[in-house]
Protein backbone atom coordinates (compact mmCIF):
# COMPACT_ATOMS: atom_id res chain seq x y z
CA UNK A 1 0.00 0.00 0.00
CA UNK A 2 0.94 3.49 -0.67
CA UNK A 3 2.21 5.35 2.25
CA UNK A 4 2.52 8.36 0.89
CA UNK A 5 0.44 11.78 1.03
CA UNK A 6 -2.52 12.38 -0.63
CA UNK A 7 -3.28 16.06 -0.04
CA UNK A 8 -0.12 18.45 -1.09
CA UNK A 9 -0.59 20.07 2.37
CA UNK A 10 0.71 16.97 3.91
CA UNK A 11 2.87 16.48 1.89
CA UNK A 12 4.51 20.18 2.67
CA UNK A 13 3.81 21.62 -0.29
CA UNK A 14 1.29 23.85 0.91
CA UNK A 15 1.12 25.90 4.36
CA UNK A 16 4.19 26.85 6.92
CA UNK A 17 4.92 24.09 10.01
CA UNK A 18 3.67 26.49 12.60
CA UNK A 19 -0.03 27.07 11.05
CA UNK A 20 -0.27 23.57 10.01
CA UNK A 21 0.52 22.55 13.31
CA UNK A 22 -2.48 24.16 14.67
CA UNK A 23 -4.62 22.23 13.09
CA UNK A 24 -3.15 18.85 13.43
CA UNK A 25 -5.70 16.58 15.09
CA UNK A 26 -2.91 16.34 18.20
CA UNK A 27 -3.24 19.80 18.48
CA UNK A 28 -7.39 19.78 18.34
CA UNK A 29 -6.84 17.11 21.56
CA UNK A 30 -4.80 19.94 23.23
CA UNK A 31 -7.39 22.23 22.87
CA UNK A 32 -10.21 19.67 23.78
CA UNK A 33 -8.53 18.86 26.77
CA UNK A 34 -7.88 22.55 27.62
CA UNK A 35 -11.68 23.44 27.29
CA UNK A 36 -12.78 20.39 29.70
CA UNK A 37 -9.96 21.87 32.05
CA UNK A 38 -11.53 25.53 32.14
CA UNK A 39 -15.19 23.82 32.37
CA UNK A 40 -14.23 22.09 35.62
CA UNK A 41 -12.56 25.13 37.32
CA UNK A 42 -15.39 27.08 36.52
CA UNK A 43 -17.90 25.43 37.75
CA UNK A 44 -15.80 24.65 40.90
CA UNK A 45 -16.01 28.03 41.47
CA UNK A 46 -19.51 28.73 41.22
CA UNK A 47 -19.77 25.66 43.46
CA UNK A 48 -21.46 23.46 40.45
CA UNK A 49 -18.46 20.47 41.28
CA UNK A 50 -16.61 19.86 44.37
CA UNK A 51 -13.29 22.00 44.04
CA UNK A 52 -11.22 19.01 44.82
CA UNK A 53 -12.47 17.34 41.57
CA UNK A 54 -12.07 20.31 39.60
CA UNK A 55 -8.38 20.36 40.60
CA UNK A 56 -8.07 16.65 39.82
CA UNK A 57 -10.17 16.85 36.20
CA UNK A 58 -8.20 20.27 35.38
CA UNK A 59 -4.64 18.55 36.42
CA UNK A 60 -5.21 15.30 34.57
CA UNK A 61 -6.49 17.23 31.63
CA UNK A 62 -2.92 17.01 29.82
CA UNK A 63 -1.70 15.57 26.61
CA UNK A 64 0.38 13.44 28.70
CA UNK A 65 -2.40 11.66 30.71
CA UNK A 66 -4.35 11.28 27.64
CA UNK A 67 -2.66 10.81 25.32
CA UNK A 68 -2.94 11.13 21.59
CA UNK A 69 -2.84 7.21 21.10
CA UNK A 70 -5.14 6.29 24.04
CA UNK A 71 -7.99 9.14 22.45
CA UNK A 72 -7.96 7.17 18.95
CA UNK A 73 -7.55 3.87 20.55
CA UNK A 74 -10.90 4.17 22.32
CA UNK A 75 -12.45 6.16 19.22
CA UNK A 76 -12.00 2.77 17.47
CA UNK A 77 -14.96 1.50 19.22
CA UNK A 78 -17.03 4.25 20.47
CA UNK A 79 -17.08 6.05 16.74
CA UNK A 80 -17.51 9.36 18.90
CA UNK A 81 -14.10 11.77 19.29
CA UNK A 82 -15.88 13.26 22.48
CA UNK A 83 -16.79 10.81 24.09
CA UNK A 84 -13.71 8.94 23.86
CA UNK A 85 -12.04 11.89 25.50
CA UNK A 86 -14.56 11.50 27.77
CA UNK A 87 -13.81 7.93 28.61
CA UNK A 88 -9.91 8.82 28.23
CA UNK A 89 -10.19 11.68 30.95
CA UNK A 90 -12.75 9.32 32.96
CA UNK A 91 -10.13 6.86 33.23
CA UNK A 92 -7.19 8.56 34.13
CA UNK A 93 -9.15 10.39 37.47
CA UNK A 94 -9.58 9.20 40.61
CA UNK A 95 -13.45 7.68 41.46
CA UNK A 96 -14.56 10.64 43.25
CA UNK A 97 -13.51 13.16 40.51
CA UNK A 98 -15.58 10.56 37.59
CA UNK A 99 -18.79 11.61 38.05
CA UNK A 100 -17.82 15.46 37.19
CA UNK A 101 -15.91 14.90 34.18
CA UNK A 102 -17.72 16.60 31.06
CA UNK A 103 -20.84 17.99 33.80
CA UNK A 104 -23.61 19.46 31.96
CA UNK A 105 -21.79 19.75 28.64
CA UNK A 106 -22.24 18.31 25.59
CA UNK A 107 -20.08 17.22 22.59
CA UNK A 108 -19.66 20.37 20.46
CA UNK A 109 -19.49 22.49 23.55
CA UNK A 110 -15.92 21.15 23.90
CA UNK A 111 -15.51 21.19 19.65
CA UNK A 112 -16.62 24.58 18.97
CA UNK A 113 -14.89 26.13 21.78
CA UNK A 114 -11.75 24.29 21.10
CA UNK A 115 -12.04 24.95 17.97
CA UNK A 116 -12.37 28.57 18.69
CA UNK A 117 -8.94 28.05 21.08
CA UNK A 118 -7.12 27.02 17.20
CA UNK A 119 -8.27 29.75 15.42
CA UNK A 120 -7.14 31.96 18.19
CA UNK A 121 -3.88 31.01 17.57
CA UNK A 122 -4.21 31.04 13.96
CA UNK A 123 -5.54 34.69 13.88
CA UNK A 124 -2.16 35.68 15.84
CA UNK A 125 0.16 34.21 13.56
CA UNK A 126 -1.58 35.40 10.19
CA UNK A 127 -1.92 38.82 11.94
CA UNK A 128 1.76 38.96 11.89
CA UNK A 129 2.53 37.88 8.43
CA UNK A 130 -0.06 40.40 7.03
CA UNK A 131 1.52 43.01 9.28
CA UNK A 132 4.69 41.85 7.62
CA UNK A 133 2.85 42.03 4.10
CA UNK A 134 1.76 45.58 4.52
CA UNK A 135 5.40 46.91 5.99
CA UNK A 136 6.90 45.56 2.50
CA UNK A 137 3.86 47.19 0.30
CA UNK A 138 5.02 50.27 2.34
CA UNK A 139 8.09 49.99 1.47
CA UNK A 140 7.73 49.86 -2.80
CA UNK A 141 5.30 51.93 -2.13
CA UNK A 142 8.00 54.93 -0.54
CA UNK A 143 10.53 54.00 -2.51
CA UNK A 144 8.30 54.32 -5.89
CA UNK A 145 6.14 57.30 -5.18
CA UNK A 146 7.86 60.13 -7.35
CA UNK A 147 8.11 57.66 -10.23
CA UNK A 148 5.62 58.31 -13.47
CA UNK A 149 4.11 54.95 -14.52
CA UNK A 150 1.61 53.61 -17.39
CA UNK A 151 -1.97 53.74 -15.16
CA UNK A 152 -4.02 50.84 -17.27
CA UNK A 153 -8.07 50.54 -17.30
CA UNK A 154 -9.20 47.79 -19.87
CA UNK A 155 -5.79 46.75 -20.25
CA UNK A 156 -5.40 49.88 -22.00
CA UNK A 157 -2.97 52.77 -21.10
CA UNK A 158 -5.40 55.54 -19.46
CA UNK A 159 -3.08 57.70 -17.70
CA UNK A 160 -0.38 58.68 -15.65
CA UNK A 161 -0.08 56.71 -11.96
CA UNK A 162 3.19 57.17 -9.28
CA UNK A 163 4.03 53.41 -10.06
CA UNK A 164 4.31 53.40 -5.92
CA UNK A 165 0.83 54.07 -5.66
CA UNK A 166 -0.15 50.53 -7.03
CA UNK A 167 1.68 49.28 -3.63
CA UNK A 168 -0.26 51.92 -1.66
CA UNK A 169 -3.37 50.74 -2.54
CA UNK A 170 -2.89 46.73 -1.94
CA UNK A 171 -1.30 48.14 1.96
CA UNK A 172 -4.60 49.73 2.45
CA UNK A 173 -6.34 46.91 1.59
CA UNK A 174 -4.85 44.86 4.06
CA UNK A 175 -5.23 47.59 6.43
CA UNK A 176 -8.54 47.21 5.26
CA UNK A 177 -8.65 43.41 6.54
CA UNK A 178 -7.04 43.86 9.27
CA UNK A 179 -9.85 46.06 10.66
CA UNK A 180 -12.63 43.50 9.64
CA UNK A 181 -10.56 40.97 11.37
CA UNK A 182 -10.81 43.11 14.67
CA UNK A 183 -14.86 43.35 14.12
CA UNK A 184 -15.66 39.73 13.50
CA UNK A 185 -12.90 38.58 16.75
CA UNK A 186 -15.92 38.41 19.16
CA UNK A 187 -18.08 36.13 17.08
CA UNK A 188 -15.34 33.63 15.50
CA UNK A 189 -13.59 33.08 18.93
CA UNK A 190 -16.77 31.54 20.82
CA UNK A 191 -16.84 29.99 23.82
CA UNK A 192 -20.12 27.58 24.58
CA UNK A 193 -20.53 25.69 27.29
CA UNK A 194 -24.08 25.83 27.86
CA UNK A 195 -25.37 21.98 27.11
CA UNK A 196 -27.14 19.93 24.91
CA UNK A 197 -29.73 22.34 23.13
CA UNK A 198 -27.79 25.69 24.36
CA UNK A 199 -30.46 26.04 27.61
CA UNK A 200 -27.51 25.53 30.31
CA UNK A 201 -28.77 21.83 30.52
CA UNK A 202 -28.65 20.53 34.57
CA UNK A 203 -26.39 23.66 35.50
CA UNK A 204 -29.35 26.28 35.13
CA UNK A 205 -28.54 29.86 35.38
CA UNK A 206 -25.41 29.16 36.70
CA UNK A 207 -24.26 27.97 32.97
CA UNK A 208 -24.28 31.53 31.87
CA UNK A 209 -22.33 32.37 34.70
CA UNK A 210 -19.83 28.92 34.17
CA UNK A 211 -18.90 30.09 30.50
CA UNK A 212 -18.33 33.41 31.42
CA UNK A 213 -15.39 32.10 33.57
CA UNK A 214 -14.66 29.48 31.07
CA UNK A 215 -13.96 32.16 27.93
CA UNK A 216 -12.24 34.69 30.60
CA UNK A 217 -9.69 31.94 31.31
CA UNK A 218 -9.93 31.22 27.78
CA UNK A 219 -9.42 34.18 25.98
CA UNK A 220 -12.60 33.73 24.50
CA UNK A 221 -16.20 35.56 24.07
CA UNK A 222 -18.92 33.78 25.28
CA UNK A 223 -21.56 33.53 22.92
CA UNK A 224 -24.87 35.25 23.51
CA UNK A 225 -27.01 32.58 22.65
CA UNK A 226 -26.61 29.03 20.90
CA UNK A 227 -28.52 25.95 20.17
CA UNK A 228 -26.27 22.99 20.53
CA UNK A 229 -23.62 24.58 18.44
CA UNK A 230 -22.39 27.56 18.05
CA UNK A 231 -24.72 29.46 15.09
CA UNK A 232 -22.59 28.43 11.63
CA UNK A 233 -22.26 32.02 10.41
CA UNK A 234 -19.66 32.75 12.88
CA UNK A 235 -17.17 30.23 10.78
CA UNK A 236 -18.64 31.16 7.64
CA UNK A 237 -17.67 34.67 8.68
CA UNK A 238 -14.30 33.45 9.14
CA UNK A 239 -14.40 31.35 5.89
CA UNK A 240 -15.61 34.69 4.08
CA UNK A 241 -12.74 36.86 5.68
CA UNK A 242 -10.33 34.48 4.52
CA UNK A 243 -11.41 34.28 0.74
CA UNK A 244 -11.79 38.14 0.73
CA UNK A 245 -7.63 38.04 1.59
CA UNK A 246 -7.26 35.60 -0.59
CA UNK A 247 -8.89 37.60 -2.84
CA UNK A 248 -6.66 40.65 -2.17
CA UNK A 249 -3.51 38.85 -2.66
CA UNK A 250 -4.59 37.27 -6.19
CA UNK A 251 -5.25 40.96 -7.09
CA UNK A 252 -1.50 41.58 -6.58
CA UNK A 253 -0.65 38.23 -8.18
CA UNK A 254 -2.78 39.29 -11.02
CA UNK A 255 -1.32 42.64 -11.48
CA UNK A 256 2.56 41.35 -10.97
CA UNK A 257 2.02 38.54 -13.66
CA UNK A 258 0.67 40.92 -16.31
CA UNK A 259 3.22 43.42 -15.46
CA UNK A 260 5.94 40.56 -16.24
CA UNK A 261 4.75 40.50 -19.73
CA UNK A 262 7.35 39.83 -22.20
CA UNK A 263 5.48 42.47 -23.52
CA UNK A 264 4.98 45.06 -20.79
CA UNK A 265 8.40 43.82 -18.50
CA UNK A 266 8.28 46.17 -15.91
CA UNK A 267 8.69 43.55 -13.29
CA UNK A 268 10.34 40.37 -12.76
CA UNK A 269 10.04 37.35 -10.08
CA UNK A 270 13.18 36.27 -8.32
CA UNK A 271 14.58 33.71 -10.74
CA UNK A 272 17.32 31.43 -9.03
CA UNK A 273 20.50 30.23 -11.03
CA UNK A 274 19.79 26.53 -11.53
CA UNK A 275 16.10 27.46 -11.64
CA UNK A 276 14.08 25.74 -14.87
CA UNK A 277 11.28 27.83 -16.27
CA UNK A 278 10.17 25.34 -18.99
CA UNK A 279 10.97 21.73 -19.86
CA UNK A 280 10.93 22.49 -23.35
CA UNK A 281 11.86 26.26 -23.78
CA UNK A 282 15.49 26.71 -21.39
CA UNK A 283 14.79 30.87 -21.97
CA UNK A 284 11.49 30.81 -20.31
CA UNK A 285 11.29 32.88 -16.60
CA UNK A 286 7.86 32.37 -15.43
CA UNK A 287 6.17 34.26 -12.74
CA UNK A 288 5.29 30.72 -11.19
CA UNK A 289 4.70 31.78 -7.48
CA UNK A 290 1.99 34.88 -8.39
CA UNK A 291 0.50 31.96 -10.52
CA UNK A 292 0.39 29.82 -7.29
CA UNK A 293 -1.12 33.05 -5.63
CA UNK A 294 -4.24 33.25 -7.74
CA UNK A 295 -4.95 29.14 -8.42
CA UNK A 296 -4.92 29.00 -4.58
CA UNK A 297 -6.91 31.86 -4.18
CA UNK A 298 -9.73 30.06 -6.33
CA UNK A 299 -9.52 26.95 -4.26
CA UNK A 300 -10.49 29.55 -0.94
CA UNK A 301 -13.09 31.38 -2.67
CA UNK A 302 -15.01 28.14 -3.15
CA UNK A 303 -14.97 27.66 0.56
CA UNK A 304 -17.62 30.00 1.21
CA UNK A 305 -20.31 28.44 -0.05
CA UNK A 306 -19.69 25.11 1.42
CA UNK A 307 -19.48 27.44 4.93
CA UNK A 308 -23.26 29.21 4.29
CA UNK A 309 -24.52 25.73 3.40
CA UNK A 310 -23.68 24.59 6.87
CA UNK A 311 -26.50 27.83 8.37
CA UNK A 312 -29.60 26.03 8.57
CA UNK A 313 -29.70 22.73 10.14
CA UNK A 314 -32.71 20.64 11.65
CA UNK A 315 -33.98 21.73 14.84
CA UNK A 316 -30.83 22.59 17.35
CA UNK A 317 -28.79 20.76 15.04
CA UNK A 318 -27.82 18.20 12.60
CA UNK A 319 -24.66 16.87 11.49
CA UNK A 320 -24.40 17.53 8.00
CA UNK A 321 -21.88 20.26 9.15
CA UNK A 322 -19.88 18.72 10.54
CA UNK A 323 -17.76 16.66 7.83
CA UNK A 324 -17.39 18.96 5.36
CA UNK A 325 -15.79 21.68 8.37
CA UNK A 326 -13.03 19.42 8.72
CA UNK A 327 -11.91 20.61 5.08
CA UNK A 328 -13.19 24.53 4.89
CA UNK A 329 -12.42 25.93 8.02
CA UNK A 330 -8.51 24.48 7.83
CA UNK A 331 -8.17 24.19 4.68
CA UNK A 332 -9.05 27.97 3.90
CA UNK A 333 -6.59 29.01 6.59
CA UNK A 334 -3.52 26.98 5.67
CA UNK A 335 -4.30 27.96 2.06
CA UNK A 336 -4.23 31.76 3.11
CA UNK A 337 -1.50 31.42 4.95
CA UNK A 338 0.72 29.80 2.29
CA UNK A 339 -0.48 32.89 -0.17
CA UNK A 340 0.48 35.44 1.98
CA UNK A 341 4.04 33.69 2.73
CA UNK A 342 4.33 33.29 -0.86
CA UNK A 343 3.78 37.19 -1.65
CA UNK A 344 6.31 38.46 1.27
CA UNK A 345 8.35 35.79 -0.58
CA UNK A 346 7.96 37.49 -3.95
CA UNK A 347 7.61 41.14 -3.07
CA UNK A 348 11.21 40.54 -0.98
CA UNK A 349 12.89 39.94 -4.11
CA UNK A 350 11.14 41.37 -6.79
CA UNK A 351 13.19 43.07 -9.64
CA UNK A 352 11.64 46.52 -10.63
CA UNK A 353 12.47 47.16 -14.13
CA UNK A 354 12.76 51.25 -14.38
CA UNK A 355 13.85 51.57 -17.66
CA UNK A 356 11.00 49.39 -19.33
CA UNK A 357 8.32 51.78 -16.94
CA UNK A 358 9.73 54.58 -18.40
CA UNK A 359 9.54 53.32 -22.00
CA UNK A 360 5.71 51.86 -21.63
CA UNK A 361 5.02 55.63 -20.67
CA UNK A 362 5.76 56.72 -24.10
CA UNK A 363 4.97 53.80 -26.00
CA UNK A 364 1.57 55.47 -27.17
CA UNK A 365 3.42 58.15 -28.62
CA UNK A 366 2.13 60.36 -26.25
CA UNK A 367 -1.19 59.37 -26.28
CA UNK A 368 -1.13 58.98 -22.26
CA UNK A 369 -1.11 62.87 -22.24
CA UNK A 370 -4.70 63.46 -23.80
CA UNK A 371 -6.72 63.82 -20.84
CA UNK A 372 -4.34 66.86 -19.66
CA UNK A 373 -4.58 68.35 -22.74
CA UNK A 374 -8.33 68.07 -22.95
CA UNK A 375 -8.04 69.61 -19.64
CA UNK A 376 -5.96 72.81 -20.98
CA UNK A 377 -8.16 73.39 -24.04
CA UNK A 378 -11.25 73.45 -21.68
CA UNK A 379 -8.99 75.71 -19.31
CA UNK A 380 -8.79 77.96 -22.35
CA UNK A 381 -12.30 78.05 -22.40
CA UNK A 382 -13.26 75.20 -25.32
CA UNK A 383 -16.18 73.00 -24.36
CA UNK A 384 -15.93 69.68 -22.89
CA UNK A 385 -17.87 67.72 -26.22
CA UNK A 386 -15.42 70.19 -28.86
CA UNK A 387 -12.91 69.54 -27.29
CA UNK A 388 -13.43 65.78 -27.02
CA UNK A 389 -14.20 65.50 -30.55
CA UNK A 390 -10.72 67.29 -31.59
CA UNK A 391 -8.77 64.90 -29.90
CA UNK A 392 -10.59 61.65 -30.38
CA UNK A 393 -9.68 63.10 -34.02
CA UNK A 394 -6.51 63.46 -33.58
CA UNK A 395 -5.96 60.52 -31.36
CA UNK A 396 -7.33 58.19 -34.42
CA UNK A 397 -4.82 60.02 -36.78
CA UNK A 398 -1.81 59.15 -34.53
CA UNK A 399 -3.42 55.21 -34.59
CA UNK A 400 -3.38 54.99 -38.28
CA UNK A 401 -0.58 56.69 -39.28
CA UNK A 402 1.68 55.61 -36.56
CA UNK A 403 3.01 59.53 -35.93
CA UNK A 404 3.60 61.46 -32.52
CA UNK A 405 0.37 62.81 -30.37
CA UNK A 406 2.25 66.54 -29.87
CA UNK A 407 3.17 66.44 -34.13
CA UNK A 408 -0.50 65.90 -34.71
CA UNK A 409 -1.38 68.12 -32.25
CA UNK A 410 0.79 71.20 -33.94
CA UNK A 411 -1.23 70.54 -37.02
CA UNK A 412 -4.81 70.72 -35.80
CA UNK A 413 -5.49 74.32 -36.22
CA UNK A 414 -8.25 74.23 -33.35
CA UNK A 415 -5.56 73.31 -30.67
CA UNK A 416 -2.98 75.55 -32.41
CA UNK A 417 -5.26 78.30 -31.95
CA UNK A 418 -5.56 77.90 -27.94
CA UNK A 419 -2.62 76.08 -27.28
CA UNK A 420 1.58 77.32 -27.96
CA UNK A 421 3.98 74.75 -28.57
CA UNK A 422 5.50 75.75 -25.45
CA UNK A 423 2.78 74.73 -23.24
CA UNK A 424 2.70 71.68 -25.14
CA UNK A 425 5.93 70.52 -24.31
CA UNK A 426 5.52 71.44 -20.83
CA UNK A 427 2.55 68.92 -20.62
CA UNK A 428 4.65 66.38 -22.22
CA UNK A 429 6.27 65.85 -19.17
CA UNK A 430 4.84 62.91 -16.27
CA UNK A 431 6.30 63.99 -13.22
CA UNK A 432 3.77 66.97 -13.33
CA UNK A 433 1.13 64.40 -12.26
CA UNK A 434 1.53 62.25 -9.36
CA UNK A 435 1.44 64.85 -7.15
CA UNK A 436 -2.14 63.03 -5.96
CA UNK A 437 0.11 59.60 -5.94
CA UNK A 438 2.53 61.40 -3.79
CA UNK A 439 -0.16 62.61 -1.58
CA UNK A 440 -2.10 59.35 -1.43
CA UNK A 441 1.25 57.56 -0.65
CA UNK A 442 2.24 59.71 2.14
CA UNK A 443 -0.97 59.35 4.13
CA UNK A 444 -1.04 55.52 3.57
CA UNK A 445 2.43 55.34 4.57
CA UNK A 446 1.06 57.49 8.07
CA UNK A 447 -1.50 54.75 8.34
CA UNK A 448 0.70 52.04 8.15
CA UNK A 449 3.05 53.89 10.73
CA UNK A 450 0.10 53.99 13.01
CA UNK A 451 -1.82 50.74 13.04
CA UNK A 452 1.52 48.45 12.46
CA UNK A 453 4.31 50.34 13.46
CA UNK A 454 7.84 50.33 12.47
């Protein structure tokens, strides 16, 4: 039989050690085990279980009492992953701390919260890296914001753009997701302890009180109401946040790879000496991580449907969820996680071609300058539609003859009339506007300053 991995994330291809670590099924145990431990001190504090078995449950609630092996051994028969922690804790206590082991909780109490204690840690680590992300987008973005570049719309050149401002942007969209991941903290990280249909089961009132204590200890928010899971839109809300990154980071992807062009060449990925681009062609440099970017990036946007499929369930619940979580909610965040490695990875190292920009600026014969001189013939006191008219005319001439925007310019007696070679020239020139860029830039850059630092 083949022992070898089936998904690539196993197999290392996909996803750093520490986030994939987080979601190893060891890990989930850890968590399982930390959530029975909280339960028990809780309630031993509200006087729900004798202290003295709260000490023992909490003390015994360990990866090394129960262990990995013994939790999988017993799952074997049982065909339940609680309650063969259940019977793992059970057995490891002494006979007067048995009875209180699990009390007044049910299954995906212990699941949902400790699956709320992963994505904790999750959220802290790809907090970082974004942080990280943004502090390199501020960088290009600096170092780039007095340079003139082609700005594109339709794939077409449009206008003139500070070629930094493209990195300003993608920072403030992460800014951007940074501050949705601060609004949707309370409702992802859910704590619920509060029993089998989300009443507070045999502890009452006091259940409120118990998982109060429980998220506290936790680091959790306790949820305001639940049936006997926590209500599905909180992870789809995750799921969502994570494709909307995702999302974000193919945009960049998207934008690198068509800027490495043969064609356009205004940027190049790292490309290592015994590197091979192409089996067949040895010349070819392809932009192969930005293509990783955006096929992962369609693999996480899929996620949230699966997620707002698992809303409405029977009654309190069903467990048509449940399966199908085991791939989204992971999957989505080891996928993100490997995308935004990948783009530190690329941005790090990306070559900047300045002499191609500045060519691509001129590579419509001058075309690029048309909306500034529409905007000097209306200055001069020409009407918008004349004035659009003239230079869709002479923009056409330029296309079919193949000659200079300013030559044809000279000749049109209408723009000749208003306009002196002299001030012609002097629009001629694309350092005249990114003074916007420059302005955008410099507040982004105060942003970043503020809400990452450094």
């Amino acid at each position: 039989m083949c022992s070898s991995s089936i998904l690539p994330i196993d197999s290392g291809r996909y996803g750093s050690p520490e986030v994939k670590k987080i979601f190893t099924e060891e890990s989930k145990l850890k968590y399982m085990l930390m959530v029975e431990s909280a339960v028990a001190k809780a309630q031993a504090s509200f006087k729900v279980i004798p202290l003295s078995a709260a000490k023992e449950i909490s003390s015994k609630s360990t990866l090394e009492h129960v262990t990995y092996g013994m939790w999988k051994k017993i799952e074997q028969t049982t065909k339940h992953e609680t309650a063969s922690l259940v019977e793992a804790l059970v057995s490891v206590v002494s006979d007067d701390a048995k009875p209180w082991v699990h009390y007044g909780l049910t299954s995906n109490d212990v699941l949902d919260t400790a699956l709320s204690l992963q994505l904790k840690e999750y959220l802290a680590v790809i907090q970082v890296k974004i942080k990280n992300l943004i502090l390199l987008l501020g960088k290009y973005a600096e170092k780039f914001s007095g340079f003139p570049s082609v700005g594109r719309t339709h794939g077409q050149h449009a206008s003139i753009i500070s070629f930094g401002q493209k990195f300003a942007v993608w920072a403030n969209d992460f800014l951007d997701h940074l501050d949705r991941l601060q609004e949707i903290r309370p409702r992802v990280l859910a704590c619920k302890t509060l029993g089998v249909v989300g009443s507070g089961s045999v502890m009452g009132q006091t259940a409120l009180d118990v998982m109060e204590e429980t998220a506290s200890s936790l680091g959790l928010y306790p949820v305001r109401s639940a049936t006997q899971i926590v209500s599905r839109e909180n992870y789809a809300e995750f799921i969502w946040w994570c494709a909307l990154v995702a999302s974000t980071c193919d945009k960049i992807s998207t934008e690198l790879r068509n800027l490495s062009r043969t064609e356009i060449s205004e940027v190049e990925e790292e490309f290592l000496k015994d590197q091979i681009g192409s089996s067949a062609v040895p010349s070819k440099r392809n932009p192969i991580k930005d293509e990783k970017v955006t096929s992962l990036a369609r693999l996480v946007r899929s996620m949230p449907i699966v997620a707002l499929e698992n809303i409405p369930l029977w009654h309190e619940r069903d467990l048509t969820n449940s399966a199908n979580e085991r791939f989204t909610i992971s999957i989505s965040a080891i996928l993100l996680d490997e995308m935004v490695d990948t783009l530190c990875d690329v941005l790090s190292s990306l070559l900047i071609k300045e002499d191609f920009i500045k060519i691509n600026i001129e590579r419509t014969r001058g075309l690029i300058y048309s909306e500034f001189v529409l905007d000097a013939l209306l200055r001069k006191g020409m009407s918008r539609s004349e004035a659009h008219k003239i230079l869709r005319e002479v923009s056409s001439k330029v296309y079919q003859k193949g000659t200079y925007f300013k030559e044809e310019l000279l000749k049109s007696p209408e723009v000749a009339r208003l306009i002196t070679e002299k001030e012609l020239n002097d629009m001629f020139a694309p350092e005249k506007y990114i003074g916007g860029s420059k302005e955008i830039i410099k507040r982004t850059l105060k942003r970043i300053k503020k809400e990452v630092g450094k």
